[in-house]
PDB file of N, CA and C in Angstrom:
ATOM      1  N   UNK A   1     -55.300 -81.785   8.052  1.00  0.00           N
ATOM      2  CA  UNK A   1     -54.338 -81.183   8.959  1.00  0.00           C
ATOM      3  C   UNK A   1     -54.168 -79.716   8.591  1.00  0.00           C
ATOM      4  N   UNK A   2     -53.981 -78.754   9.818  1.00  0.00           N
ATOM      5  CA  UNK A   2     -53.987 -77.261   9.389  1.00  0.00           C
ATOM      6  C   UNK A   2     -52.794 -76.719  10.218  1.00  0.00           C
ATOM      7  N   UNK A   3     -51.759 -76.466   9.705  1.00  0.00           N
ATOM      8  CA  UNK A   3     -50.772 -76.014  10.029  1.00  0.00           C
ATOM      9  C   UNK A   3     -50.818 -74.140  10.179  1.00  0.00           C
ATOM     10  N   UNK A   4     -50.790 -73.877  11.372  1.00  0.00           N
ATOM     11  CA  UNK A   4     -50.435 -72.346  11.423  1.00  0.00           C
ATOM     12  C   UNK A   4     -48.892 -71.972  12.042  1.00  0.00           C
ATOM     13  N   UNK A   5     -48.563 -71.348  10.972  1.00  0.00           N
ATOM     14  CA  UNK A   5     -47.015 -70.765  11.642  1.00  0.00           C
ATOM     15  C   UNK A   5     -47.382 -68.987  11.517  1.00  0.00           C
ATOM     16  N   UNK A   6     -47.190 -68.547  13.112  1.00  0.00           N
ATOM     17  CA  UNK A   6     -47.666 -67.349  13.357  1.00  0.00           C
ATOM     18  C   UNK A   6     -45.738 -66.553  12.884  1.00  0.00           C
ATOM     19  N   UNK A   7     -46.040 -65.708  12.396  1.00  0.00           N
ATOM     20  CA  UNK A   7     -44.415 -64.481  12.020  1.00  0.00           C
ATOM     21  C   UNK A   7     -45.360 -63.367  12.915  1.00  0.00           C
ATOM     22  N   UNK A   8     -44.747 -62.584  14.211  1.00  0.00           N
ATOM     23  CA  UNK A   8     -44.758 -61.593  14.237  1.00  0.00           C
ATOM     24  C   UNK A   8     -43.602 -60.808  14.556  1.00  0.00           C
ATOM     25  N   UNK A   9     -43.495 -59.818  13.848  1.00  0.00           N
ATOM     26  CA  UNK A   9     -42.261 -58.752  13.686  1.00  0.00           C
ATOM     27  C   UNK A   9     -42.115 -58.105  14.569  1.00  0.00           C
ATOM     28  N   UNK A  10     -40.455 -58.550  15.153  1.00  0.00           N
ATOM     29  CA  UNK A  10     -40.413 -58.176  16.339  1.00  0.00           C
ATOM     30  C   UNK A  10     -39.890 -56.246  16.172  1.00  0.00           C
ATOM     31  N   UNK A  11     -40.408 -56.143  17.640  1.00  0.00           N
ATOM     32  CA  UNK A  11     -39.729 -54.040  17.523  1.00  0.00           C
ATOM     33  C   UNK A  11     -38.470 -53.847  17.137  1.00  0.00           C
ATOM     34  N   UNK A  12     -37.709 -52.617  16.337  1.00  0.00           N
ATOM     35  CA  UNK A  12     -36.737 -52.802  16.787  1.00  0.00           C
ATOM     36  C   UNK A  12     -36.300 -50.785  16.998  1.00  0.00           C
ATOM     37  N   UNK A  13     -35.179 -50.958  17.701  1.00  0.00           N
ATOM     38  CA  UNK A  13     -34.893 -49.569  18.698  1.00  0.00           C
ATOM     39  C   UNK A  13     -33.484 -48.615  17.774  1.00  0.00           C
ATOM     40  N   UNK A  14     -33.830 -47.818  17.857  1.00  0.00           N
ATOM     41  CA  UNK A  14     -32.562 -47.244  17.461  1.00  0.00           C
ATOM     42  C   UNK A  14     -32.347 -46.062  18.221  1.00  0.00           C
ATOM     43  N   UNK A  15     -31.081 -45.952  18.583  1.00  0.00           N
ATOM     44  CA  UNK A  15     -30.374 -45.307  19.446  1.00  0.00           C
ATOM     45  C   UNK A  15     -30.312 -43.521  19.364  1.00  0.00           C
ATOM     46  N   UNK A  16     -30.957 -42.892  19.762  1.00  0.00           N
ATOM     47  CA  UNK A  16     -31.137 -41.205  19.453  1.00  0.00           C
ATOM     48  C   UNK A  16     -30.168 -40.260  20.217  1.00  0.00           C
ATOM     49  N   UNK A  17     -29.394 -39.476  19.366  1.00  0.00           N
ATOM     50  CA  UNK A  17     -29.048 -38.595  19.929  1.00  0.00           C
ATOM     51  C   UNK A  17     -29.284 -37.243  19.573  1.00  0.00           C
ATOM     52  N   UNK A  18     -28.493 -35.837  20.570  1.00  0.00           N
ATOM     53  CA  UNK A  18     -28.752 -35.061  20.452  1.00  0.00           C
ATOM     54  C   UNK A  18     -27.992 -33.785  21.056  1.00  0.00           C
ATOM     55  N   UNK A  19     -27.471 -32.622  20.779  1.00  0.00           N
ATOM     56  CA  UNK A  19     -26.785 -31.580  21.106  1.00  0.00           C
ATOM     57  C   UNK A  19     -28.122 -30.414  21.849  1.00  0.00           C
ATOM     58  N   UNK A  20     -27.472 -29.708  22.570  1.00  0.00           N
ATOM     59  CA  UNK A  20     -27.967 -28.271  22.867  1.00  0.00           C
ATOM     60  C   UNK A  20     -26.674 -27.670  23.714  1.00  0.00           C
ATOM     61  N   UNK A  21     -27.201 -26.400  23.350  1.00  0.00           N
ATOM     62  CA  UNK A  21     -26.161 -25.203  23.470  1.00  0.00           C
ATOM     63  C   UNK A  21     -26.723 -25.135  24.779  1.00  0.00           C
ATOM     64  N   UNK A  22     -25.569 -24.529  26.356  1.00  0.00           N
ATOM     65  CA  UNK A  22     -26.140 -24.018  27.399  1.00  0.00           C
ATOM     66  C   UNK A  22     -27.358 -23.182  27.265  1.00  0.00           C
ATOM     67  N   UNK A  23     -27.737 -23.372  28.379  1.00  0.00           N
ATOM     68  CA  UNK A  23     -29.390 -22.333  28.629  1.00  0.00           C
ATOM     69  C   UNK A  23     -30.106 -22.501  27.623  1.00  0.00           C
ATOM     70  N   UNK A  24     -30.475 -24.032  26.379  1.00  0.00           N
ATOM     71  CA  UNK A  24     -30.918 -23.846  25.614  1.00  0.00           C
ATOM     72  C   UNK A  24     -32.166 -24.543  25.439  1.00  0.00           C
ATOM     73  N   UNK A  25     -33.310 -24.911  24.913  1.00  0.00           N
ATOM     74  CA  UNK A  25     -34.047 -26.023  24.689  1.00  0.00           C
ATOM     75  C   UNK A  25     -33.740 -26.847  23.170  1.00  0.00           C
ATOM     76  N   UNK A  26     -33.656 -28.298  23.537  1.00  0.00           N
ATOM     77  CA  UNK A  26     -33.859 -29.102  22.350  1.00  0.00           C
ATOM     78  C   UNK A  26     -35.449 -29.694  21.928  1.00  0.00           C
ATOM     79  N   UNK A  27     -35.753 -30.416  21.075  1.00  0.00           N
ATOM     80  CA  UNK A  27     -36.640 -30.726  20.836  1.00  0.00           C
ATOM     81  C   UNK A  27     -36.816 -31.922  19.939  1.00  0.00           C
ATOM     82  N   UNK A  28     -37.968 -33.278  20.005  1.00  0.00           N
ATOM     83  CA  UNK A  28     -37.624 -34.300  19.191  1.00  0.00           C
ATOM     84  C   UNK A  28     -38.542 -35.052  19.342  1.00  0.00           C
ATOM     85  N   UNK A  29     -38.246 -36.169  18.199  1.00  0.00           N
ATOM     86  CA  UNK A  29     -38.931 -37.655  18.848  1.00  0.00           C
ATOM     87  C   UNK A  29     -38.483 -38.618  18.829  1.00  0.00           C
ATOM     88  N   UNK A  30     -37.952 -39.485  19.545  1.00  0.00           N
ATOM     89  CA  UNK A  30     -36.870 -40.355  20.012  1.00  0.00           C
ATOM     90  C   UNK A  30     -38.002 -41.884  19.051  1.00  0.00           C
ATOM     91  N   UNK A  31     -38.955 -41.557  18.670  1.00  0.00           N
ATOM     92  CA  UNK A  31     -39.437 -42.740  17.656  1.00  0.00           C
ATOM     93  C   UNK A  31     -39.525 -42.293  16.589  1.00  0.00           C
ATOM     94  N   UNK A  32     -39.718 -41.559  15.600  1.00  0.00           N
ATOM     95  CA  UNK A  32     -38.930 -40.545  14.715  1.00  0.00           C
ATOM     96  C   UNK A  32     -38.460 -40.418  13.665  1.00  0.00           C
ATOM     97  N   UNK A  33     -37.115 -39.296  14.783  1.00  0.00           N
ATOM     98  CA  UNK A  33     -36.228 -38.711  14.360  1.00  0.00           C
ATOM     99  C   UNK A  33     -35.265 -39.966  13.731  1.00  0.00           C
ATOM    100  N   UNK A  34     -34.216 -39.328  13.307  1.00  0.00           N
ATOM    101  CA  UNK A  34     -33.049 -40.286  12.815  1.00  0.00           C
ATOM    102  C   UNK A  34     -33.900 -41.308  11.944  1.00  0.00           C
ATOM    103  N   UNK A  35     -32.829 -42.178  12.258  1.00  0.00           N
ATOM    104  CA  UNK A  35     -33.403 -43.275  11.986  1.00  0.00           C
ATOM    105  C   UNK A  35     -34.611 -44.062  12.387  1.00  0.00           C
ATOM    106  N   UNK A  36     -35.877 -43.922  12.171  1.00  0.00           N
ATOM    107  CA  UNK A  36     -37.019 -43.991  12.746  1.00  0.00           C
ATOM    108  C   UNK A  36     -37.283 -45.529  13.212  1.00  0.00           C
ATOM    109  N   UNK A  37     -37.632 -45.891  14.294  1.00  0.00           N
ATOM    110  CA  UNK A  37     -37.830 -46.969  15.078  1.00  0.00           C
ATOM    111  C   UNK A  37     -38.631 -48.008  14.537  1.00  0.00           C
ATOM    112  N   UNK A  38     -38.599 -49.109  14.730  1.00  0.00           N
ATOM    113  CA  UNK A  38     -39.890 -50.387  13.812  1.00  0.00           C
ATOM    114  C   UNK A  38     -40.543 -50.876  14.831  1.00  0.00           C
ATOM    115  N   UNK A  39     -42.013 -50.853  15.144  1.00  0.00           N
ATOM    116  CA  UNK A  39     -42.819 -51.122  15.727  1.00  0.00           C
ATOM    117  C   UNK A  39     -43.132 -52.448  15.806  1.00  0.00           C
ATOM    118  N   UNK A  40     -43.660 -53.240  16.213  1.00  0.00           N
ATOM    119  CA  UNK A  40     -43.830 -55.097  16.680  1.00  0.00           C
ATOM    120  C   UNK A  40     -45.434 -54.647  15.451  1.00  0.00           C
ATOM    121  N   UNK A  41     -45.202 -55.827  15.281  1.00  0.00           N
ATOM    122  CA  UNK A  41     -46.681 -56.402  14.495  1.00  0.00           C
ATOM    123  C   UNK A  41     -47.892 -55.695  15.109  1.00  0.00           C
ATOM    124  N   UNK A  42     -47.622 -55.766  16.346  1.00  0.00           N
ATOM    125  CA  UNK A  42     -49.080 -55.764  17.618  1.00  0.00           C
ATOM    126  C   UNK A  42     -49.368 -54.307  17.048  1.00  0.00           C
ATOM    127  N   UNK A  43     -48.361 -53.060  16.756  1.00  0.00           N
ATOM    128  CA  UNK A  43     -48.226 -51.589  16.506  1.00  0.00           C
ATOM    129  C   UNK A  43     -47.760 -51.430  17.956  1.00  0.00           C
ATOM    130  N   UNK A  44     -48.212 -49.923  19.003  1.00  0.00           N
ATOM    131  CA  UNK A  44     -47.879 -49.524  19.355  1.00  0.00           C
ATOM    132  C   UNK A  44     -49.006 -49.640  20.924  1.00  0.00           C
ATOM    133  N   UNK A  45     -48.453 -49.565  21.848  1.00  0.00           N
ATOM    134  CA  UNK A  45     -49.474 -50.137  23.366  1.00  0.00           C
ATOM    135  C   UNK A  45     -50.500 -48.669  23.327  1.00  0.00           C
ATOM    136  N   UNK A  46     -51.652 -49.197  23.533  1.00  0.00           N
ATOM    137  CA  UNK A  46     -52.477 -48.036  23.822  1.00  0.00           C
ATOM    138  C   UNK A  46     -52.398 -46.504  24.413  1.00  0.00           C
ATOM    139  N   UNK A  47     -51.276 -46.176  25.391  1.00  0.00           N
ATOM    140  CA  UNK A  47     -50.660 -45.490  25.814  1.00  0.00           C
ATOM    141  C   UNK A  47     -50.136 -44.694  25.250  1.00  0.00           C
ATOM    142  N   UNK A  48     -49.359 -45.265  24.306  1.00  0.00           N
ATOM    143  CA  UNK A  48     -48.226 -44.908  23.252  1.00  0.00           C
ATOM    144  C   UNK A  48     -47.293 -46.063  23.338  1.00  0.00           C
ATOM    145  N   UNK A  49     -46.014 -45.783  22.446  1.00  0.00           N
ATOM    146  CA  UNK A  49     -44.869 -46.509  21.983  1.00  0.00           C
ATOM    147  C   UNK A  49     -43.906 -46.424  23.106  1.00  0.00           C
ATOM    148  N   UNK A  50     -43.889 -45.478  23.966  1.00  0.00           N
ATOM    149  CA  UNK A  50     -42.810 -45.558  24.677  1.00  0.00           C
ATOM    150  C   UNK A  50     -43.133 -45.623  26.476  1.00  0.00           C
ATOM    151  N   UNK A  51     -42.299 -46.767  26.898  1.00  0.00           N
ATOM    152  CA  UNK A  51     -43.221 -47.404  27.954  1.00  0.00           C
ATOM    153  C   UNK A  51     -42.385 -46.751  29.160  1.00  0.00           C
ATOM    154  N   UNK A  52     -41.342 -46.332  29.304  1.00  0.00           N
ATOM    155  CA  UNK A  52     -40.826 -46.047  29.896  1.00  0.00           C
ATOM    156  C   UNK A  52     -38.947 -45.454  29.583  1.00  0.00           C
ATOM    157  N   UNK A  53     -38.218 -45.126  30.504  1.00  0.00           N
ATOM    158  CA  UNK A  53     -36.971 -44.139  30.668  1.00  0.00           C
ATOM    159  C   UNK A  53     -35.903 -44.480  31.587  1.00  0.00           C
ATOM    160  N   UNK A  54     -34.672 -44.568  31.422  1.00  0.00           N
ATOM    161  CA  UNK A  54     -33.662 -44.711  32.730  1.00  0.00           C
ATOM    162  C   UNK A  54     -33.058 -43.583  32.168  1.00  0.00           C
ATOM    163  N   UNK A  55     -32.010 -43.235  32.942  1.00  0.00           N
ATOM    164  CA  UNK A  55     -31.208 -42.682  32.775  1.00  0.00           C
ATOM    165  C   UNK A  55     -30.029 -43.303  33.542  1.00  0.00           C
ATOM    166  N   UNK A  56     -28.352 -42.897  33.090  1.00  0.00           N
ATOM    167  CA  UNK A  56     -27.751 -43.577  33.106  1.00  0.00           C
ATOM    168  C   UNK A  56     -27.348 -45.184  32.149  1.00  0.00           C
ATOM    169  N   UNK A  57     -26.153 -45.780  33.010  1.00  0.00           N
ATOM    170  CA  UNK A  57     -26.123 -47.385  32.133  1.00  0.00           C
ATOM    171  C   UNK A  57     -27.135 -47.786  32.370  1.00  0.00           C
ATOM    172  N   UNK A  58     -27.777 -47.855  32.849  1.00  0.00           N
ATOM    173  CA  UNK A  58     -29.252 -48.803  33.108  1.00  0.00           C
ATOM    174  C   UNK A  58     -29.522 -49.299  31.952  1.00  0.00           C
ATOM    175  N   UNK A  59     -28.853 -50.696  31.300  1.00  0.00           N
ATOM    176  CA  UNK A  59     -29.478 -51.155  30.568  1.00  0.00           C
ATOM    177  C   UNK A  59     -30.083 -52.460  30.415  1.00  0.00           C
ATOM    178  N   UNK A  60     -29.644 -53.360  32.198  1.00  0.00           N
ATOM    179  CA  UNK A  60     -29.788 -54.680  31.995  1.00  0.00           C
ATOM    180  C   UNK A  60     -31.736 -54.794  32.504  1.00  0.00           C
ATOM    181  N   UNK A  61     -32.436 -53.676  33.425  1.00  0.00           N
ATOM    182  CA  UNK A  61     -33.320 -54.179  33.892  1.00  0.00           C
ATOM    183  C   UNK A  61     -34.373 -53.445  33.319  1.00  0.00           C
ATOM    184  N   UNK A  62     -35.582 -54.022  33.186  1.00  0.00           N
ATOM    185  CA  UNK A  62     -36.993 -53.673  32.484  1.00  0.00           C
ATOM    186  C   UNK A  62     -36.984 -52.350  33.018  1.00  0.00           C
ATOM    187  N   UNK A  63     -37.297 -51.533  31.813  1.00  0.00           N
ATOM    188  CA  UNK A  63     -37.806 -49.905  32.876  1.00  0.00           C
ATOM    189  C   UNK A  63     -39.497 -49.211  32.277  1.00  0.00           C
ATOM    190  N   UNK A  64     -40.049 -49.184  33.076  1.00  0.00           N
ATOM    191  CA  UNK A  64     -41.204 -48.638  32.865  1.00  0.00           C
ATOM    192  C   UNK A  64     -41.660 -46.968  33.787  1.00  0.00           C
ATOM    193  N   UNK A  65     -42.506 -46.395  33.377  1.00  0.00           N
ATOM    194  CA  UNK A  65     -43.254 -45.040  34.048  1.00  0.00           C
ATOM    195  C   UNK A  65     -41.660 -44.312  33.456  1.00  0.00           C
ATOM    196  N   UNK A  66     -41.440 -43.005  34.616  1.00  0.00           N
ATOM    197  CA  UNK A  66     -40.748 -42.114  34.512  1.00  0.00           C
ATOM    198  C   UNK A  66     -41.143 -41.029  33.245  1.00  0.00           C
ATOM    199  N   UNK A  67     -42.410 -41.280  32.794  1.00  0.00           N
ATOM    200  CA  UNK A  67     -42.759 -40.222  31.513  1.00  0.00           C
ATOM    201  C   UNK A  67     -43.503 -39.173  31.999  1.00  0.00           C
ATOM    202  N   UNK A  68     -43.344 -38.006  30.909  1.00  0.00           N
ATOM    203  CA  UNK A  68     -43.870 -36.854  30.851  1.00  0.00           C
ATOM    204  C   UNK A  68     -43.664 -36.035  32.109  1.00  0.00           C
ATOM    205  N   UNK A  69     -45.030 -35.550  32.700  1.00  0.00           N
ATOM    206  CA  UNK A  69     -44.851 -34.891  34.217  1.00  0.00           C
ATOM    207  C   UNK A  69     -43.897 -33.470  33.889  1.00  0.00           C
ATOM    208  N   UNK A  70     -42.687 -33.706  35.251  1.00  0.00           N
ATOM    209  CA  UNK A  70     -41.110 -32.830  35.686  1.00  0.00           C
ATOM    210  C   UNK A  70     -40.249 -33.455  35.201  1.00  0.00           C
ATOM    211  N   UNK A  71     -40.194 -34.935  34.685  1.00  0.00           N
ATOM    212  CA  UNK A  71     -39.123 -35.156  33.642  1.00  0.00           C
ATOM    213  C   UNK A  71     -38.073 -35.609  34.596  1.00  0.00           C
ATOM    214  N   UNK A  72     -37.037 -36.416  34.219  1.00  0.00           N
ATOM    215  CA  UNK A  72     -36.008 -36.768  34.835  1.00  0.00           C
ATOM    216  C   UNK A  72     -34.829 -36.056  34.899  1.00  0.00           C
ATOM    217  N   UNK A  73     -34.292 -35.613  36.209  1.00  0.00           N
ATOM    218  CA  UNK A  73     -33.109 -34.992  36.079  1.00  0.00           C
ATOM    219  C   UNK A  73     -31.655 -35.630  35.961  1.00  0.00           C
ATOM    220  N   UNK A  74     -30.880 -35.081  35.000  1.00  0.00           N
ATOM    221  CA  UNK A  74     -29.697 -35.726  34.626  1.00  0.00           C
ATOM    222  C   UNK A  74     -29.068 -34.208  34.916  1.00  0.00           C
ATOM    223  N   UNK A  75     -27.437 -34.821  34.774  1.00  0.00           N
ATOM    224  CA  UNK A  75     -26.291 -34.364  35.205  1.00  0.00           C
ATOM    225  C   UNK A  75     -26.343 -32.589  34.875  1.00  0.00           C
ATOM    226  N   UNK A  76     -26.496 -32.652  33.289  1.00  0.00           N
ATOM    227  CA  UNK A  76     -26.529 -31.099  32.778  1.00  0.00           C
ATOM    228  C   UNK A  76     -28.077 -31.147  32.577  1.00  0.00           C
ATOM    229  N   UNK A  77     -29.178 -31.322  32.555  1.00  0.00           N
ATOM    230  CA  UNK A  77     -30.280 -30.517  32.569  1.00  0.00           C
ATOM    231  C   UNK A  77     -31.869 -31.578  32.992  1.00  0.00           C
ATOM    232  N   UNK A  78     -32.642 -31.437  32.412  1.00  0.00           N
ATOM    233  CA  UNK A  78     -33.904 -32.404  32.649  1.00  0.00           C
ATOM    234  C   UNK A  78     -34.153 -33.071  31.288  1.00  0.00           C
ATOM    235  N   UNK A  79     -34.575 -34.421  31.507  1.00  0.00           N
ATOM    236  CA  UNK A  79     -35.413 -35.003  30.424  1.00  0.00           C
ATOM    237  C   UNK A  79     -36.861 -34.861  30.571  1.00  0.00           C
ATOM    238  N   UNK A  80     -37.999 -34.643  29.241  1.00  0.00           N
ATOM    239  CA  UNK A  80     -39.342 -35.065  29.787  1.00  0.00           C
ATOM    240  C   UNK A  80     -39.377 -35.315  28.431  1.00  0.00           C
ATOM    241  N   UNK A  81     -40.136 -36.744  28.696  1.00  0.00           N
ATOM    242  CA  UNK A  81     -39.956 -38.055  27.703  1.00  0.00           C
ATOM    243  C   UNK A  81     -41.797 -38.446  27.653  1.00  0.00           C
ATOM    244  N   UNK A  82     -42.139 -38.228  26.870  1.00  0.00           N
ATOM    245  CA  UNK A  82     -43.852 -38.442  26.749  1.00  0.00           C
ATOM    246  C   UNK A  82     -44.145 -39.872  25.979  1.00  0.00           C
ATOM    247  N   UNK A  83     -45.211 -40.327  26.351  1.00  0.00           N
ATOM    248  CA  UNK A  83     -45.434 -42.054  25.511  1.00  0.00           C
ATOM    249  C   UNK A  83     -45.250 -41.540  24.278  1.00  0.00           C
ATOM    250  N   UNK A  84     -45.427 -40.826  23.429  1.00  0.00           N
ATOM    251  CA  UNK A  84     -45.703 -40.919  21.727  1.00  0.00           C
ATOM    252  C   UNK A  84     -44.338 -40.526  21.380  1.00  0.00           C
ATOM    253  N   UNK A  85     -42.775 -40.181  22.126  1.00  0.00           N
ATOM    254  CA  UNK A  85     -42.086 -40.061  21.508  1.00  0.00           C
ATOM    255  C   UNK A  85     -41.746 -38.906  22.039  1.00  0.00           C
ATOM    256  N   UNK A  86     -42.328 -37.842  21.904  1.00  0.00           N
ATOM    257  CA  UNK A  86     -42.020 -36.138  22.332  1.00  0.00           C
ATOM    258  C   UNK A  86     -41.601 -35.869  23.423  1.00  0.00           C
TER     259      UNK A  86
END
């Protein structure tokens, strides 16, 4: 008899923040910075690590695309959010 018990380590997320002064640019990597993020066993999707962006509460539904490009516009300025973090 051959028993396999598979462990894979699940991702886990940590929450990034960040200041800028009017008319200013910030800069970062939201996998990273801070407290740096833990990747799943698998590592990271071919693409990159980061699959997608909401803005707002949006936190109950799957979000994918919205990266890189013109970036998402929010209230005081734009986001542009690239797969690797940047």
């Amino acid at each position: 008899t051959i028993l396999v018990d598979i462990v894979d380590d699940v991702p886990t997320a940590y929450a990034n923040t960040n200041s800028v002064s009017e008319g200013a640019q910030v800069s970062g990597n939201v996998l990273s910075d801070g407290t740096p993020d833990v990747l799943g066993a698998d590592g990271a999707a071919p693409g990159g690590a980061v699959t997608g962006v909401a803005t707002g509460s949006n936190v109950s539904n799957p979000v994918s695309g919205n990266l890189g490009g013109a970036g998402i516009a929010g209230q005081y300025g734009t986001l542009v959010l690239n797969a690797n973090g940047t």
